[in-house]
Structures are given as structure tokens and as C-alpha cells.
N, C-alpha and C. Protein backbone atom coordinates (compact mmCIF):
# COMPACT_ATOMS: atom_id res chain seq x y z
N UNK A 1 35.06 2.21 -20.46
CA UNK A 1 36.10 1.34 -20.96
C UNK A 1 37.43 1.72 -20.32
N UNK A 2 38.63 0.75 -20.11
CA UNK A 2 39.59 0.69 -19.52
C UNK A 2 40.32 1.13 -20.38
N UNK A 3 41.35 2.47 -20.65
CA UNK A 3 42.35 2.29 -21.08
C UNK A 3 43.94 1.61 -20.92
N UNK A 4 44.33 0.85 -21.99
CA UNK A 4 45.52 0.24 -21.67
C UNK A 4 46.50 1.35 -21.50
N UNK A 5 47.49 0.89 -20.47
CA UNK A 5 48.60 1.97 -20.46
C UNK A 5 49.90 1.02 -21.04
N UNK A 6 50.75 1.05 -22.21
CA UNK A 6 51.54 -0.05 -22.36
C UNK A 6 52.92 -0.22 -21.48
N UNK A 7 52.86 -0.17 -20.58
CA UNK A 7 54.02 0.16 -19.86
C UNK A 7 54.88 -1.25 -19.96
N UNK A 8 54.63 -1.95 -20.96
CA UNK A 8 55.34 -3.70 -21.35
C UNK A 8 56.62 -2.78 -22.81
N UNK A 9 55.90 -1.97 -23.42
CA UNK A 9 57.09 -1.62 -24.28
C UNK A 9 58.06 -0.49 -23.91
N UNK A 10 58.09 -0.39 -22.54
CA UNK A 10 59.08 0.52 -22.17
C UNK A 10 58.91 2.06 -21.82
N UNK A 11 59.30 2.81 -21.10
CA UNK A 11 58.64 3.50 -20.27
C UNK A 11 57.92 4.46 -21.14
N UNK A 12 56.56 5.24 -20.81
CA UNK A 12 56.21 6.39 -21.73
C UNK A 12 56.78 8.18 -21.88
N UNK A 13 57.68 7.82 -20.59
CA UNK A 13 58.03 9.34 -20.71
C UNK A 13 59.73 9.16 -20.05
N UNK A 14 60.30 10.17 -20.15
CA UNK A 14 61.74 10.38 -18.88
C UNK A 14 60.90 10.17 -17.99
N UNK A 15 62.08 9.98 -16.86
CA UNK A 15 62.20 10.20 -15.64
C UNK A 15 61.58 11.53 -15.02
N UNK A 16 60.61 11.21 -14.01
CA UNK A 16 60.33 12.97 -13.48
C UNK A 16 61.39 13.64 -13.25
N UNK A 17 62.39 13.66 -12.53
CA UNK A 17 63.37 14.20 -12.09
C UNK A 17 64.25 14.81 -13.31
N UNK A 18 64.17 14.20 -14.43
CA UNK A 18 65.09 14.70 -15.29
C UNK A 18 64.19 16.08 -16.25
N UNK A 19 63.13 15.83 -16.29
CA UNK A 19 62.36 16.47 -17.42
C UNK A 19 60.76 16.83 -16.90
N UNK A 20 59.87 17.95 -17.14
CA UNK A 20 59.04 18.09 -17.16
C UNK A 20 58.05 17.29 -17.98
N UNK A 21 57.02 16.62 -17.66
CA UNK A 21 56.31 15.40 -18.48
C UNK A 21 55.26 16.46 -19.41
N UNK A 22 55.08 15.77 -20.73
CA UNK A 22 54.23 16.30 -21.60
C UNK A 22 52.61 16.17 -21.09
N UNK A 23 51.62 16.72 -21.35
CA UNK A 23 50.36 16.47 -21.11
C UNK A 23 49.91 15.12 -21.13
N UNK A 24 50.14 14.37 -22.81
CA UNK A 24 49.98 13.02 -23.09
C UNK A 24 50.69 11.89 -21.78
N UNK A 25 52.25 12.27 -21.79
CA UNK A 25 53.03 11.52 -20.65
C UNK A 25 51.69 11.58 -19.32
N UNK A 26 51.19 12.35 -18.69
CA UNK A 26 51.06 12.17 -17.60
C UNK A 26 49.69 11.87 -17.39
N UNK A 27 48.96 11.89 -18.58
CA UNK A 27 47.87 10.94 -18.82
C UNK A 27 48.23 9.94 -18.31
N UNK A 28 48.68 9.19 -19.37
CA UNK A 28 49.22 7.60 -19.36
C UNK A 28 50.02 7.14 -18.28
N UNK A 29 50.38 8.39 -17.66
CA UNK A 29 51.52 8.10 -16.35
C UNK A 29 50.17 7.87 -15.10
N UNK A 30 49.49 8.37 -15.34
CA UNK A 30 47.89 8.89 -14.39
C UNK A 30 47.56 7.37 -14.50
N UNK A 31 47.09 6.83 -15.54
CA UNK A 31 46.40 5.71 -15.54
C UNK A 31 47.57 4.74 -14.69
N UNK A 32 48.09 4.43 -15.25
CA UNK A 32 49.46 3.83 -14.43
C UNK A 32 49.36 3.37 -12.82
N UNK A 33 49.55 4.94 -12.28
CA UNK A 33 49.41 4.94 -10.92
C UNK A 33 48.52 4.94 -10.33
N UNK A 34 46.85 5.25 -11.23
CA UNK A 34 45.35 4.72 -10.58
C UNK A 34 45.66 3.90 -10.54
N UNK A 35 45.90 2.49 -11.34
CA UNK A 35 46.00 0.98 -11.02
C UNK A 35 46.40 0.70 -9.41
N UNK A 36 47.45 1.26 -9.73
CA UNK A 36 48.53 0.79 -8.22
C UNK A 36 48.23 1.67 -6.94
N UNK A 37 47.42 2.28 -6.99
CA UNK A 37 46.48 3.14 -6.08
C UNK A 37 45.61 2.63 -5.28
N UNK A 38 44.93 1.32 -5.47
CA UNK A 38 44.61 0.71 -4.85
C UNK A 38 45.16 -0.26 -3.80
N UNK A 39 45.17 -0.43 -2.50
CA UNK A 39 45.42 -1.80 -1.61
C UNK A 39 45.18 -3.10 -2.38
N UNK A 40 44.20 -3.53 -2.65
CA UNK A 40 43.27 -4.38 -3.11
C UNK A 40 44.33 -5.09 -4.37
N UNK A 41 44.42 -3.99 -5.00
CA UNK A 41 45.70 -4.29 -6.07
C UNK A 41 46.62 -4.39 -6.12
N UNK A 42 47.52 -3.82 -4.85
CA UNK A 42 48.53 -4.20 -4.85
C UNK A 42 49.02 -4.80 -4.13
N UNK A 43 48.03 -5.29 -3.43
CA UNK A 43 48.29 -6.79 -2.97
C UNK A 43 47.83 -8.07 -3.91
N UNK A 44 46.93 -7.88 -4.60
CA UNK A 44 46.91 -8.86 -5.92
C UNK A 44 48.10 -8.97 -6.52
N UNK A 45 48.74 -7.78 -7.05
CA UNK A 45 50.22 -7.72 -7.75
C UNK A 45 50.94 -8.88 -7.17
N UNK A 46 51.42 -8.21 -5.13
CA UNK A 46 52.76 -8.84 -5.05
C UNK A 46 52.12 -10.39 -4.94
N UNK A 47 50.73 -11.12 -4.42
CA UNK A 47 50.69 -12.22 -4.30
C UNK A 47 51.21 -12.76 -5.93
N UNK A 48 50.67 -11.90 -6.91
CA UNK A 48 51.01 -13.10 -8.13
C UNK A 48 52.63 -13.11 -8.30
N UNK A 49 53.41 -11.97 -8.45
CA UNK A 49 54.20 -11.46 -8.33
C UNK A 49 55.18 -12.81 -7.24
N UNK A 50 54.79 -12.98 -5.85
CA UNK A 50 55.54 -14.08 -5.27
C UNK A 50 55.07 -15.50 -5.42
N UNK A 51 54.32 -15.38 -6.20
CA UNK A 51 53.43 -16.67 -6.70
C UNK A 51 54.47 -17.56 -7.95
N UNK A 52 54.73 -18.89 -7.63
CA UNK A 52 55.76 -19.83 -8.85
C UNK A 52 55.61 -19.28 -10.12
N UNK A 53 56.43 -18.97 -10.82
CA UNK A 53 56.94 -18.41 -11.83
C UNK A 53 56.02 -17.39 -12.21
N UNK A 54 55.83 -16.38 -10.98
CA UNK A 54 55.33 -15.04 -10.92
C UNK A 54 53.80 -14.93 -12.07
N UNK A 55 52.62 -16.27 -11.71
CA UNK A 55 51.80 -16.18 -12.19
C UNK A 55 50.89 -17.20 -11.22
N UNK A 56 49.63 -16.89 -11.12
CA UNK A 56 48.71 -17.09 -10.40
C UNK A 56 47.08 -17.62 -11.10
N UNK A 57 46.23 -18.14 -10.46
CA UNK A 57 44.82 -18.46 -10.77
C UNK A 57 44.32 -17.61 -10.26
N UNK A 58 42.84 -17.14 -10.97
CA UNK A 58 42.14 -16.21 -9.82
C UNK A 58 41.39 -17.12 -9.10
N UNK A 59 41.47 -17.99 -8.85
CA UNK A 59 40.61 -19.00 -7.88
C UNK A 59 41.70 -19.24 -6.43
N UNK A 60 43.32 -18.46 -6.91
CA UNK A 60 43.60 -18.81 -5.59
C UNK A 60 44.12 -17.64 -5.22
N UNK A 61 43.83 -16.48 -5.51
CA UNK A 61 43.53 -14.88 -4.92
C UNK A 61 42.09 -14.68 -4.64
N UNK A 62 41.48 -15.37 -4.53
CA UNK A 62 40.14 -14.89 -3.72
C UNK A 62 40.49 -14.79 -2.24
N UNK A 63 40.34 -16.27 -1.43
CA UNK A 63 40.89 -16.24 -0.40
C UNK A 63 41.72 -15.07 0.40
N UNK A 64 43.18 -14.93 0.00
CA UNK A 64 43.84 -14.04 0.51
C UNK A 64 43.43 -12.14 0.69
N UNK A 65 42.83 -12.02 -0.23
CA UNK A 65 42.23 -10.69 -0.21
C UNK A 65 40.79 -10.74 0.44
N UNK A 66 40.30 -11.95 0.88
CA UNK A 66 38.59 -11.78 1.42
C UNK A 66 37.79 -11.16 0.47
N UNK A 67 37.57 -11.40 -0.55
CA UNK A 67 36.97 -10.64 -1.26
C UNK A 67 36.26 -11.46 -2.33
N UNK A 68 35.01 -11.79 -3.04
CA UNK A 68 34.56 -12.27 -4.36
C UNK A 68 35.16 -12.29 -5.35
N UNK A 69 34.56 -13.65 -5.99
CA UNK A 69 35.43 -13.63 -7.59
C UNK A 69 35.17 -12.55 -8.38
N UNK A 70 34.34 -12.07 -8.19
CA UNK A 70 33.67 -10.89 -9.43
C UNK A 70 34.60 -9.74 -8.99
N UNK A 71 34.76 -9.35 -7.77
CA UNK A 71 35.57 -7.96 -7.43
C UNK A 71 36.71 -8.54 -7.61
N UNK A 72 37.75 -9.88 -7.15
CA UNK A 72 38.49 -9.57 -7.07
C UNK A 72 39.24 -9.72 -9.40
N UNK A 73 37.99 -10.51 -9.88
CA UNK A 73 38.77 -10.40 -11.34
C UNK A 73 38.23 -9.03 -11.63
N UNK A 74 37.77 -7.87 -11.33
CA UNK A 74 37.69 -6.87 -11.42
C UNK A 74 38.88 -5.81 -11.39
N UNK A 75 39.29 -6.23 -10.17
CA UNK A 75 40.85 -5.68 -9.61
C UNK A 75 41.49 -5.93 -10.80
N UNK A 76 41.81 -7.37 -10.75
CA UNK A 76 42.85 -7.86 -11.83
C UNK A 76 42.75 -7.47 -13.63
N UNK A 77 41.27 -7.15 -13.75
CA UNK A 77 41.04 -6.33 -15.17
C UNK A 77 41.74 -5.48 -14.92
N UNK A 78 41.75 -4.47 -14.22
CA UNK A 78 41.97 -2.81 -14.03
C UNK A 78 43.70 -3.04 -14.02
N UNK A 79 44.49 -3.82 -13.73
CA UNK A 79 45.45 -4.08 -13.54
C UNK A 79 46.54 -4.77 -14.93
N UNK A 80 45.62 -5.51 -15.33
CA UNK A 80 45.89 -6.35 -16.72
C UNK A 80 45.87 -5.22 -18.14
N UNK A 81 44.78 -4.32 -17.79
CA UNK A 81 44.66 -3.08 -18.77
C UNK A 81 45.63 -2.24 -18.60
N UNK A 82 46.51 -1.92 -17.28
CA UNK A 82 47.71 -0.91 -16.95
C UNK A 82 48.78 -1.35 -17.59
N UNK A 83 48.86 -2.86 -17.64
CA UNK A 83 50.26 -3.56 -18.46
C UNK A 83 50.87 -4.00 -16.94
N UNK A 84 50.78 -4.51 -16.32
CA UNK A 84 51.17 -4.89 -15.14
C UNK A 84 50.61 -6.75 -14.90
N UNK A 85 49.83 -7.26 -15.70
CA UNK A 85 49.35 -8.31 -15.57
C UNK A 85 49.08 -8.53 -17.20
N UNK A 86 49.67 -10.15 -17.25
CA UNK A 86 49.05 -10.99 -18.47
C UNK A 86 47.62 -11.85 -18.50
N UNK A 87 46.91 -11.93 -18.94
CA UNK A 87 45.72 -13.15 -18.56
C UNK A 87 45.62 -14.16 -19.78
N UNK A 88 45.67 -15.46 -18.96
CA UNK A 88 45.51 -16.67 -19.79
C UNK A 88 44.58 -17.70 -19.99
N UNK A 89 43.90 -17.80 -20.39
CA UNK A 89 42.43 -18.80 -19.76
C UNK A 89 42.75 -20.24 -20.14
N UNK A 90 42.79 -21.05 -19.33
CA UNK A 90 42.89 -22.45 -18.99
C UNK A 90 41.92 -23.18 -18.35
N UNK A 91 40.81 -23.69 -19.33
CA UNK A 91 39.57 -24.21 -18.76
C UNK A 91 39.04 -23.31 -18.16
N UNK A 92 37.89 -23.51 -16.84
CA UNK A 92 37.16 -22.60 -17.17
C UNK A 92 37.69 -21.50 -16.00
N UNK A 93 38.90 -21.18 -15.31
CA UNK A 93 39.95 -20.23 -14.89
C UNK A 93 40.74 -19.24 -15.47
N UNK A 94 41.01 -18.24 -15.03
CA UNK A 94 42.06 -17.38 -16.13
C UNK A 94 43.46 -17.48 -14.79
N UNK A 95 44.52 -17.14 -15.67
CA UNK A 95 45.58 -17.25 -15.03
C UNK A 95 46.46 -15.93 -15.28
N UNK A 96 46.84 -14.95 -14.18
CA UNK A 96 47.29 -14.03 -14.14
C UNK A 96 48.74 -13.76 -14.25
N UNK A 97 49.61 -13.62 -15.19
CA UNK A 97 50.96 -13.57 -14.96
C UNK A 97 51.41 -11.99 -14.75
N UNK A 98 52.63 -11.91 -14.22
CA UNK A 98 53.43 -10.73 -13.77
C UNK A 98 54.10 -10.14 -15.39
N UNK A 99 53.80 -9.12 -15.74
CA UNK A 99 54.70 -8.60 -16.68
C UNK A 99 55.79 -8.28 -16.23
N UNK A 100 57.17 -9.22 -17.35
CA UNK A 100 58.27 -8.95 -16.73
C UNK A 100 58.81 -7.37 -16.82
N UNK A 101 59.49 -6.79 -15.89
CA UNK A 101 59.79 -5.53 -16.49
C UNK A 101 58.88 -4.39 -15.85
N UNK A 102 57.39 -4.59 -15.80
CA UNK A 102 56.39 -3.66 -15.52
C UNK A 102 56.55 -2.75 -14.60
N UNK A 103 57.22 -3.66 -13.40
CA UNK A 103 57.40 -2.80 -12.21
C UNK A 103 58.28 -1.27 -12.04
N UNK A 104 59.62 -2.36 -12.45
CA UNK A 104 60.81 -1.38 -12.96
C UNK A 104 60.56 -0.50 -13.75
N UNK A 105 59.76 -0.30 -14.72
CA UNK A 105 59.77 1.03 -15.52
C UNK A 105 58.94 2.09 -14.91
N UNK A 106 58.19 1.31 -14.20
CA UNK A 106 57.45 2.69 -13.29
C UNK A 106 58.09 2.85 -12.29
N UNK A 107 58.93 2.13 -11.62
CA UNK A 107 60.01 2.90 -11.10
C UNK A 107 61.05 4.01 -10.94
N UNK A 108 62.28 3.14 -12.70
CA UNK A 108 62.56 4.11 -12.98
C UNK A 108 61.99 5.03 -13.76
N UNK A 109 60.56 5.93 -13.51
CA UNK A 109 60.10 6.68 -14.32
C UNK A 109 59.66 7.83 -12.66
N UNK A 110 59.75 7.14 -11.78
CA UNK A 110 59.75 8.08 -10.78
C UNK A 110 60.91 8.48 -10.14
N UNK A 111 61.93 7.61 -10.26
CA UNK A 111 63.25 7.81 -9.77
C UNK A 111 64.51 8.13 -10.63
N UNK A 112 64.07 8.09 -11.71
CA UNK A 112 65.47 8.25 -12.95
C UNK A 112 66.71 7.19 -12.70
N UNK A 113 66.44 6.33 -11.93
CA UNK A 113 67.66 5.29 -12.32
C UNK A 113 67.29 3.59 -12.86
């Protein structure tokens, strides 16, 4: 099973730079950055990400990544569970939106600003 990382309610720990992270923090910080550890994914990200109002079909991220529907809504599970993706099902498609915010907190959680 996938653990969710909630990185939608705001960051889980300081900034590295400011503070040594707790055990728990760098769990959840771990899962985080497996997501985005992948190519595969983070090129799923920025396509939805530059995709009209930063949300996408998975019927039109197959294509661009060369890859199957099954792997690539696979990706997008593993991604949707980090807090980095919303999913919406509209007939028989799901539709991937960008969590606003998502990026930036794992940002500033590596950079302290």
C-alpha cells in the first residue's frame, strides 16, 4: 500500500537548513522525494502542471511519455498518494490535477525560503 504524504496541508517539517529533521519528518520527507525520483514522474508532473488550468486526462499523457495506460496511471497513483496530484473521474477517464502549492513546499523545505 501507498502511503499518502500530505504535503497539500503545508510543509511536514522546517526547512533542512534551519533544523535537524525528526525521524517521523524524514520518513514523510522520504516518501515525498521517492515520488519525484522518478523521470517518468516528473515528467507526468510538469506535462499536467503546463497542461490548461494545470490539470490533465490520462488518455492524453500516454502518448508523451511512450508508455501504457496501466504504467503510466501507475506513475500517476504513486504521485496522487505523495499529495502532488488530485484525481477526478469523468466518465470512463480520470483527470489529474496539479496540487496548488505542492511544489513550493517541497521546495521551501529544501531551501528554507
Amino acid at each position: 500500500m501507498i502511503e499518502v504524504a500530505d504535503v497539500s496541508a503545508g510543509a511536514c517539517c522546517s526547512p533542512l537548513v534551519r533544523e535537524p529533521l525528526t525521524a517521523p519528518e524524514a520518513e514523510q520527507l522520504a516518501v515525498t522525494m521517492k515520488a519525484l525520483a522518478d523521470p517518468t514522474r516528473l515528467r507526468l508532473l510538469s506535462i499536467v502542471a503546463a497542461s490548461e488550468n494545470a490539470e490533465a486526462c490520462v488518455c492524453d499523457l500516454i502518448e508523451p511519455v511512450g508508455l501504457s495506460q496501466p504504467t503510466v496511471s501507475h506513475h500517476l497513483k504513486i504521485l496522487t498518494a505523495a499529495g502532488f496530484l488530485t484525481r477526478s473521474k469523468r466518465g470512463t477517464w480520470a483527470y489529474y490535477a496539479l496540487v496548488p502549492g505542492a511544489l513550493d513546499r517541497v521546495s521551501h523545505l529544501l531551501v528554507g525560503s
